[in-house]
N, C-alpha and C. Protein backbone atom coordinates (compact mmCIF):
# COMPACT_ATOMS: atom_id res chain seq x y z
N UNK A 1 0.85 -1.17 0.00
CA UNK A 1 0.00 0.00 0.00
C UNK A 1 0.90 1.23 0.00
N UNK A 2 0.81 1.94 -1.06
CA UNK A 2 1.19 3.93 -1.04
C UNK A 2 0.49 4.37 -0.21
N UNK A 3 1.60 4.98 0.19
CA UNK A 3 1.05 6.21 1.46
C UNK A 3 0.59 7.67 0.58
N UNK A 4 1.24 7.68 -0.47
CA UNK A 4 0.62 8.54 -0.82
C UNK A 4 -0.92 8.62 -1.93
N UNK A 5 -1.39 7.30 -2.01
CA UNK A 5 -2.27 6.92 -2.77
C UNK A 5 -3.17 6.62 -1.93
N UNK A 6 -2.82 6.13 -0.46
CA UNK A 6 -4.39 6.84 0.82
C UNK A 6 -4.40 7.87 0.68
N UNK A 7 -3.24 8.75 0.78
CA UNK A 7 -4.04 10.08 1.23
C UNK A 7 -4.35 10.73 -0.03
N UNK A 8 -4.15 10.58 -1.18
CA UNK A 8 -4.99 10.87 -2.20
C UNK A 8 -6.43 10.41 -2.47
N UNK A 9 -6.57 9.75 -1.85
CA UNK A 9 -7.74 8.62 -1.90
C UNK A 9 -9.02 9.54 -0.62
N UNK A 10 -7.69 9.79 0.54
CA UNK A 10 -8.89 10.19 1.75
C UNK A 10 -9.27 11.83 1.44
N UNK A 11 -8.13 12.44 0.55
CA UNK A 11 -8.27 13.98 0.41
C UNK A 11 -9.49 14.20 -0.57
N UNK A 12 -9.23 13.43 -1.84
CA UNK A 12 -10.66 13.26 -2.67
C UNK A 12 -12.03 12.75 -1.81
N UNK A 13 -12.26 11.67 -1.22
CA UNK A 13 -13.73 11.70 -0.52
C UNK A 13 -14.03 12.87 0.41
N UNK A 14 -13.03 13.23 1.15
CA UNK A 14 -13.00 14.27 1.69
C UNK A 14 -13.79 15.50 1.13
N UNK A 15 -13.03 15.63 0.08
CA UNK A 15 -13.53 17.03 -0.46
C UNK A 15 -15.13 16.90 -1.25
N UNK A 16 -14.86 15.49 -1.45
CA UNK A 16 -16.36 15.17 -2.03
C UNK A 16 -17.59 15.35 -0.99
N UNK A 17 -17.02 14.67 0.33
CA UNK A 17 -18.12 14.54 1.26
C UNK A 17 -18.41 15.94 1.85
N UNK A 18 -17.75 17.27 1.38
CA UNK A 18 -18.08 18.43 1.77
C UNK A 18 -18.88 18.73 0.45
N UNK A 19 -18.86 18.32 -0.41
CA UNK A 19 -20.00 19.03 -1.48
C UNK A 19 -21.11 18.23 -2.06
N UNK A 20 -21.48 16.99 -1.28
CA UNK A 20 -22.25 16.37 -1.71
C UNK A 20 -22.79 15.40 -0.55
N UNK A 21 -23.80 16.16 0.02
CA UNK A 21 -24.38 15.47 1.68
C UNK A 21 -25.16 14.43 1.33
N UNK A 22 -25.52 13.93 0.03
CA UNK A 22 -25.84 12.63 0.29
C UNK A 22 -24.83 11.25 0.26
N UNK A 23 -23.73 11.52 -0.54
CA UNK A 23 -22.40 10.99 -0.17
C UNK A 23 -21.95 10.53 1.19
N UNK A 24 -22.64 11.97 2.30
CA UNK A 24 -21.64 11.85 3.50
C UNK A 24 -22.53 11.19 4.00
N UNK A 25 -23.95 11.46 3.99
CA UNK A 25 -25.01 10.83 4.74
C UNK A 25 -25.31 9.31 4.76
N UNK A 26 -24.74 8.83 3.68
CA UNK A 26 -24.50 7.65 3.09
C UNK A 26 -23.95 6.30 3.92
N UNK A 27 -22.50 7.35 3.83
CA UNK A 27 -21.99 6.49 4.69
C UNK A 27 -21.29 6.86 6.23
N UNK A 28 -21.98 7.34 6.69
CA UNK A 28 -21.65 7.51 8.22
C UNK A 28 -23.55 7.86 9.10
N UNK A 29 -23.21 8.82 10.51
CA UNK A 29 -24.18 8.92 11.15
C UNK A 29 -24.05 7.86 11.94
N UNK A 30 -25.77 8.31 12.20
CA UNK A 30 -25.73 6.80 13.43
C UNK A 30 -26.56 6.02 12.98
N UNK A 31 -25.61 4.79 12.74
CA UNK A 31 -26.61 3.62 12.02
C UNK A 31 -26.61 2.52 13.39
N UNK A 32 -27.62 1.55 12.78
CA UNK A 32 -27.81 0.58 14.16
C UNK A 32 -26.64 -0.62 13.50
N UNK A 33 -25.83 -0.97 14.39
CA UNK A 33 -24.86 -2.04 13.97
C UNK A 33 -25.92 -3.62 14.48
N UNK A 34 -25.52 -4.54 14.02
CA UNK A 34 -25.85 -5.88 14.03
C UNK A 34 -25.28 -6.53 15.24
N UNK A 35 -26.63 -7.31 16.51
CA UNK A 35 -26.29 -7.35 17.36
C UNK A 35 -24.75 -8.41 17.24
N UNK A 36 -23.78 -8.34 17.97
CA UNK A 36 -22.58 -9.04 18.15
C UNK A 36 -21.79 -8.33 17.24
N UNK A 37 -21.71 -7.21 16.63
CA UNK A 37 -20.72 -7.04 16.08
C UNK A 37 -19.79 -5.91 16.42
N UNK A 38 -18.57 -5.80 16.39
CA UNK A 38 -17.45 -5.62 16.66
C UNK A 38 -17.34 -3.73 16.51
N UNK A 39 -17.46 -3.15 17.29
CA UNK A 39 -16.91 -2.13 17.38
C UNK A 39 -15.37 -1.86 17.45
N UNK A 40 -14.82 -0.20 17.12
CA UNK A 40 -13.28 0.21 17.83
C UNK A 40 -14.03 1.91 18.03
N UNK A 41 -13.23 2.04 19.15
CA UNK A 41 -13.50 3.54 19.00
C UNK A 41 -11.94 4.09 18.97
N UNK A 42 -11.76 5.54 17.71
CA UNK A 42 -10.27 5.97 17.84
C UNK A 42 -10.64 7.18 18.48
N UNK A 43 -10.24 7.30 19.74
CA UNK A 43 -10.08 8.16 20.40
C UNK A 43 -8.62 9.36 20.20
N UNK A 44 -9.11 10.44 20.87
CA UNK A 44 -8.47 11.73 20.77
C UNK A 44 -7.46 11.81 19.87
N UNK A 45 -8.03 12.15 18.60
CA UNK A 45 -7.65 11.91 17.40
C UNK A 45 -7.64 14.34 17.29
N UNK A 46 -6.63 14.78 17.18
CA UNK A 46 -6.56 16.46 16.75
C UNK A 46 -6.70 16.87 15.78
N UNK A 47 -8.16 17.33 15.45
CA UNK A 47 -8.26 17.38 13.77
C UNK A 47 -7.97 19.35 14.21
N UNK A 48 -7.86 19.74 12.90
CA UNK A 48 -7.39 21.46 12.84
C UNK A 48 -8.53 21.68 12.17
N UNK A 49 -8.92 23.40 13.05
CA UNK A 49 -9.97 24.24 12.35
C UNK A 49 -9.32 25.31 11.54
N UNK A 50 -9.35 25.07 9.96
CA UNK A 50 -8.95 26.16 9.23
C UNK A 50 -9.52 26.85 8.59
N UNK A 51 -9.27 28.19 8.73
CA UNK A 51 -10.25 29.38 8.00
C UNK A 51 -9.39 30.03 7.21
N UNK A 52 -9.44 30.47 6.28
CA UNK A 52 -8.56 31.63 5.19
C UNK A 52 -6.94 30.88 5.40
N UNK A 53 -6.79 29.60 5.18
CA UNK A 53 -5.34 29.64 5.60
C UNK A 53 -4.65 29.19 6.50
N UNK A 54 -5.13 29.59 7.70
CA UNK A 54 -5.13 29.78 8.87
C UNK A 54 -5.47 28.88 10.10
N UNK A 55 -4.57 28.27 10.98
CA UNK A 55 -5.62 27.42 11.91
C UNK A 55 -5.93 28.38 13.06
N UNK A 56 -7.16 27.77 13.00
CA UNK A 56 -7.90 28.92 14.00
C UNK A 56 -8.34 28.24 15.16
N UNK A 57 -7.99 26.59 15.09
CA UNK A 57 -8.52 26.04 16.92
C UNK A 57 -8.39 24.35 16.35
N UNK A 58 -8.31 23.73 17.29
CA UNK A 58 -8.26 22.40 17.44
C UNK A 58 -9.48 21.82 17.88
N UNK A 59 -10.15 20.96 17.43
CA UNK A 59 -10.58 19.84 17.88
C UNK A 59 -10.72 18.06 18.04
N UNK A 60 -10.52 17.88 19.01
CA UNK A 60 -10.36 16.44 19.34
C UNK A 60 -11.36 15.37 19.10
N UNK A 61 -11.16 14.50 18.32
CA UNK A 61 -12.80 13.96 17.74
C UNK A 61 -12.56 12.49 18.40
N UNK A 62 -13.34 11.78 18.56
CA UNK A 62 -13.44 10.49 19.09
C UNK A 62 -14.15 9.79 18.29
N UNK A 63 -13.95 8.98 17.51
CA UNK A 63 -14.82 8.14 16.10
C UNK A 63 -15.36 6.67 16.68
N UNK A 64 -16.18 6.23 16.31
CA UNK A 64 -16.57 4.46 16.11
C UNK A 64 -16.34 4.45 14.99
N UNK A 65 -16.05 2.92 14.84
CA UNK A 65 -15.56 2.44 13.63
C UNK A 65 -16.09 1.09 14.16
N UNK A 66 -17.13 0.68 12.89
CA UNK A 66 -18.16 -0.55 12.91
C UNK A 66 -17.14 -1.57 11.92
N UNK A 67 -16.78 -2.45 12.77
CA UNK A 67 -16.17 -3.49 11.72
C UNK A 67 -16.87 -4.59 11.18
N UNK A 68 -16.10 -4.61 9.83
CA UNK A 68 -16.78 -5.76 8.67
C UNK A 68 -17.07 -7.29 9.67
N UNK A 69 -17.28 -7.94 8.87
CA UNK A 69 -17.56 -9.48 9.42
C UNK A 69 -15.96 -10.12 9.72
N UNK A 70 -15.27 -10.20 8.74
CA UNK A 70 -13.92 -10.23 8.63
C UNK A 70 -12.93 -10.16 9.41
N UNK A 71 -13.14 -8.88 10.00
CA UNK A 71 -12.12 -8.34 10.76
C UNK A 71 -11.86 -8.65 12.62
N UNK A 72 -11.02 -8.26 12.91
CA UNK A 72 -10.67 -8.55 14.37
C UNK A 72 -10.36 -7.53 15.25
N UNK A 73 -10.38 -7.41 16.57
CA UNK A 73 -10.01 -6.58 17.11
C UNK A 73 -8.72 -6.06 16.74
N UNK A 74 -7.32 -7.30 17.16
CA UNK A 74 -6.61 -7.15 17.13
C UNK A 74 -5.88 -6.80 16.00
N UNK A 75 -6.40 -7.18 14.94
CA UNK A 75 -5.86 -6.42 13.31
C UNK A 75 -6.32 -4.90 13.08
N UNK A 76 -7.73 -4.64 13.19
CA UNK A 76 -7.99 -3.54 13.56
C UNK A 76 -6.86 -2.38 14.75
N UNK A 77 -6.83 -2.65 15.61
CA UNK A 77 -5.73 -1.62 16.50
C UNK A 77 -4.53 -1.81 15.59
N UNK A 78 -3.84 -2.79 15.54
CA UNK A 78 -2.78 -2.67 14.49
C UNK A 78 -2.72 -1.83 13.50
N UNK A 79 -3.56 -1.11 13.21
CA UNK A 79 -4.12 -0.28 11.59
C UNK A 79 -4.60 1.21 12.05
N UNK A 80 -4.86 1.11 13.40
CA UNK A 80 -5.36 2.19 13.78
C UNK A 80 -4.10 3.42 14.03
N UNK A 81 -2.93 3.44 13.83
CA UNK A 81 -2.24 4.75 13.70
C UNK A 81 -2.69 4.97 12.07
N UNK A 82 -2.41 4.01 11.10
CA UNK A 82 -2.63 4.45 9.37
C UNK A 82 -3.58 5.53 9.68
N UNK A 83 -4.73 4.97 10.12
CA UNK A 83 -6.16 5.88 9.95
C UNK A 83 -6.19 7.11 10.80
N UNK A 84 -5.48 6.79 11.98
CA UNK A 84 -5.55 8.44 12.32
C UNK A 84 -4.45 9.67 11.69
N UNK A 85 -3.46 8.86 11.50
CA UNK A 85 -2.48 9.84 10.50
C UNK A 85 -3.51 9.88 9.23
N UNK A 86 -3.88 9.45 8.37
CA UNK A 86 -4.47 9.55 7.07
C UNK A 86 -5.75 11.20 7.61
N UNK A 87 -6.41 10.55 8.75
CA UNK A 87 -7.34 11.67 8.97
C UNK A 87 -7.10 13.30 9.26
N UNK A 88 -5.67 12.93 10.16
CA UNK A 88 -5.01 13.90 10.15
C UNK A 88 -4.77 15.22 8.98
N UNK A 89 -3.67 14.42 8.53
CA UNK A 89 -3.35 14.86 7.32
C UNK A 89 -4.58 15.17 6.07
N UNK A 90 -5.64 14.74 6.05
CA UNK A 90 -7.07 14.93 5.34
C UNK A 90 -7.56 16.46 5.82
N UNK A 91 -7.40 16.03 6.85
CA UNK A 91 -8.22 17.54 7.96
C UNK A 91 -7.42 18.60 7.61
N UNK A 92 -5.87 18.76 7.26
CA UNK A 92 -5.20 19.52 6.66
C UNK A 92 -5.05 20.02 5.64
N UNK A 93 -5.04 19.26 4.63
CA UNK A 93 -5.52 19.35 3.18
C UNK A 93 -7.03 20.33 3.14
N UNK A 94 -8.07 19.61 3.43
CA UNK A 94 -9.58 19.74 3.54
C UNK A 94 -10.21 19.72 4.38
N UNK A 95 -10.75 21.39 4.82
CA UNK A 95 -11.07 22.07 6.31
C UNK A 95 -12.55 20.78 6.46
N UNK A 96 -12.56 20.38 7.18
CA UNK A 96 -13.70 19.49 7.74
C UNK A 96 -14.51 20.17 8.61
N UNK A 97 -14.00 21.52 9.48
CA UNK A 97 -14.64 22.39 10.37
C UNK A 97 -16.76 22.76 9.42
N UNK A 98 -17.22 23.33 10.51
CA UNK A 98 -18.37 23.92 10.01
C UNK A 98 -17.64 25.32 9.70
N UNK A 99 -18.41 25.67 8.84
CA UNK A 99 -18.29 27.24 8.02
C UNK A 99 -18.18 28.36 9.21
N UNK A 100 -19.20 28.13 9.64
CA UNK A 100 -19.45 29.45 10.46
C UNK A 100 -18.70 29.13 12.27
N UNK A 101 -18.30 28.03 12.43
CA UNK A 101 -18.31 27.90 14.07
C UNK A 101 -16.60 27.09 14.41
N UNK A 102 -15.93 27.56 14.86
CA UNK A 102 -14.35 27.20 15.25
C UNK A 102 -14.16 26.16 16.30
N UNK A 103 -15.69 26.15 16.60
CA UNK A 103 -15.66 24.59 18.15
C UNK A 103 -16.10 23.43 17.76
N UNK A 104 -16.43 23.33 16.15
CA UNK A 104 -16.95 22.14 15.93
C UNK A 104 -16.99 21.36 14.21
N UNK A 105 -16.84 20.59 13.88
CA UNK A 105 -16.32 19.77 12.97
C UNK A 105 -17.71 19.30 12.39
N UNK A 106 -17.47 18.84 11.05
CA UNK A 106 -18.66 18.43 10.49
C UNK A 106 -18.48 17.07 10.46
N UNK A 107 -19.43 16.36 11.15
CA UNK A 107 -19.54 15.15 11.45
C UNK A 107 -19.74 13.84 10.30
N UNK A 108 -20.45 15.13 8.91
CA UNK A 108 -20.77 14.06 7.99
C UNK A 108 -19.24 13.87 6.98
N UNK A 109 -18.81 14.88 7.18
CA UNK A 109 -17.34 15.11 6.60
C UNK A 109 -16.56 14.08 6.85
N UNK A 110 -16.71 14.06 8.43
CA UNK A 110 -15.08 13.20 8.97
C UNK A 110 -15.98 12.01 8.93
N UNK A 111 -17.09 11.43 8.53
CA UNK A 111 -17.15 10.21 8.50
C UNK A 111 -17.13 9.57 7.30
N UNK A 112 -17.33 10.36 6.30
CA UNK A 112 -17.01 10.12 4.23
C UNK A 112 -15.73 9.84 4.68
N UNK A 113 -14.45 10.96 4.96
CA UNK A 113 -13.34 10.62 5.01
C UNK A 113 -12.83 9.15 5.73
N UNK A 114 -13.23 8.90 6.89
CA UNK A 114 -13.07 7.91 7.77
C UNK A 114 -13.28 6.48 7.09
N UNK A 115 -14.31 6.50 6.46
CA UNK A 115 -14.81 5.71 5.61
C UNK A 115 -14.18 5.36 4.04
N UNK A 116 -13.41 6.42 3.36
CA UNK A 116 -12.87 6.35 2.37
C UNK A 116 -11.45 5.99 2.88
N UNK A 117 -10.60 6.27 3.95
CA UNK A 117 -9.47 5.94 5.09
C UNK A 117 -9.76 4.41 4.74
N UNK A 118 -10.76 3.56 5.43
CA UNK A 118 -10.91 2.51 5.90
C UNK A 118 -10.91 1.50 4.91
N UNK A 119 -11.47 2.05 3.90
CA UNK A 119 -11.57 1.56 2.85
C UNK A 119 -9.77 1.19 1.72
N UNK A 120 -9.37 1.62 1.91
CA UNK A 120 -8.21 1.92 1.49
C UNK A 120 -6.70 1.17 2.68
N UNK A 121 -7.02 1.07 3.82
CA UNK A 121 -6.31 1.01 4.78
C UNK A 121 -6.58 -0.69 5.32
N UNK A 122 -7.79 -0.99 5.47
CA UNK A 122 -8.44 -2.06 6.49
C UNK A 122 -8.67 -3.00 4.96
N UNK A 123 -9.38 -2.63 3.62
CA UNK A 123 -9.91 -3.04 2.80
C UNK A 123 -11.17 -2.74 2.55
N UNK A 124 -11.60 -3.12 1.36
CA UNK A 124 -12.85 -2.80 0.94
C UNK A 124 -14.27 -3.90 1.68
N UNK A 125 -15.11 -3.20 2.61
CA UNK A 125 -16.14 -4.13 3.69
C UNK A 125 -15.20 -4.30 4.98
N UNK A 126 -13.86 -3.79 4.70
CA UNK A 126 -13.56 -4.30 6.51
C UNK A 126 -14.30 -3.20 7.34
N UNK A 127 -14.45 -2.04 7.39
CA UNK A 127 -15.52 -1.18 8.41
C UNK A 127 -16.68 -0.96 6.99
N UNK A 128 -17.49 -1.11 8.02
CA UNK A 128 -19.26 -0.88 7.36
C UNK A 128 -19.93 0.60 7.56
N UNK A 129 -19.38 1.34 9.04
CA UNK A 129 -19.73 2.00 9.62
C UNK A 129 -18.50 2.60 10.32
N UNK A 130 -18.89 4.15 10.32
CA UNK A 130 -18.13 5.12 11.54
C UNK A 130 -18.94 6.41 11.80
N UNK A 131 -19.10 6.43 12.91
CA UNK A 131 -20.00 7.94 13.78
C UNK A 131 -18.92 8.64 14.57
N UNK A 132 -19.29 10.01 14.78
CA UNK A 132 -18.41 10.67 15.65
C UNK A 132 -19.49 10.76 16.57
N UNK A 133 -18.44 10.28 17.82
CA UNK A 133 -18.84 10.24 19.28
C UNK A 133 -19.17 11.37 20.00
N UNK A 134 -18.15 12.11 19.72
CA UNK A 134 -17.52 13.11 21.32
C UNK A 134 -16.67 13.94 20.14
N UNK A 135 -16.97 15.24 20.35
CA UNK A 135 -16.35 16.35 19.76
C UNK A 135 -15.78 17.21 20.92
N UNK A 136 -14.62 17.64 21.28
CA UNK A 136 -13.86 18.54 22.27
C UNK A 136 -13.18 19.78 21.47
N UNK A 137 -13.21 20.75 21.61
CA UNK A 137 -12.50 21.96 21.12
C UNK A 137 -11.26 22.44 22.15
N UNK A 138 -10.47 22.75 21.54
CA UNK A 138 -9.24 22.73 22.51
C UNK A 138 -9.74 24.25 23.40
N UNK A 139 -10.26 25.62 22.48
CA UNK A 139 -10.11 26.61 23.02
C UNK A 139 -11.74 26.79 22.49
N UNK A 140 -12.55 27.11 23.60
CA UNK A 140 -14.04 27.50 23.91
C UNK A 140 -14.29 28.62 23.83
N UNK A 141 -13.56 29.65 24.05
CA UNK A 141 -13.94 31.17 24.37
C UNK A 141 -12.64 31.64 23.53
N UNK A 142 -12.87 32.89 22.86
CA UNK A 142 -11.91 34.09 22.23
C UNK A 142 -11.97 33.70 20.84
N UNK A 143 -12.57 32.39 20.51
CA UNK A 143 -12.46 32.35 18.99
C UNK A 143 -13.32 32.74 18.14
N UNK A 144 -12.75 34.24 17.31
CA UNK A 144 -13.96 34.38 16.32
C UNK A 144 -13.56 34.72 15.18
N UNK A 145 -14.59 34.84 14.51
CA UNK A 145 -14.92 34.77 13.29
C UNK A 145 -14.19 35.41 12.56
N UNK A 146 -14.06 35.02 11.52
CA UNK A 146 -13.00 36.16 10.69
C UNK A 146 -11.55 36.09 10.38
């Protein structure tokens, strides 16, 4: 696997899943998983809020990630730095933030991406599903607009 052919891979859904909400809606949210099946959650994962250029605040996202039939815990964590560097670096490329607000991330965004990540990283059906959990903003107060 190219490292640089994920993140070409996660920067394109990315940018897709910001201009086309049935794309994002598609594949993320909160879907009902199948009883017995296998969750991961990637926790405190620092995506960047960028405006004009500019990072204007951090937020810390906490994801589920619904795994395929296939897959295992333990192969899964094994894989889990790829996907948070890939998201990383996505969030950099392609502001995932909401337009108007510096404390919070678009949920349908980082889950197209997460999903196009997984796809590319785990294989095609190894995650079915990913929701964002828990959104944290590093800085609450002084950030505005502009």
């Amino acid at each position: 696997m190219l490292r640089r052919d994920m993140i070409a891979l996660a920067t394109t859904a990315a940018a897709l899943a910001a201009t086309s909400p049935a794309l994002a809606s598609s594949s993320g949210g909160k879907t009902e998983a199948a009883p017995g099946a296998l969750n991961v959650n990637i926790a405190g994962v620092g995506l960047p809020v960028i405006s004009n250029g500019r990072i204007r605040n951090y937020v810390f996202v906490t994801v589920k990630v619904h795994l395929g039939p296939d897959q295992t815990l333990e192969g899964m964590r094994a894989k889990d730095p790829f996907i948070r560097d890939a998201l990383v670096r996505t969030a950099h490329r392609v502001s995932l933030a909401m337009p108007n607000d510096f404390t919070r991330m678009n949920e349908n965004a980082i889950n197209a991406a997460v999903m196009a990540i997984a796809n590319v990283v785990v294989g095609h059906g190894g995650v079915t599903a990913s929701e964002v959990l828990m959104q944290t903003p590093r800085r609450r107060t002084g950030v505005q607009q502009g």
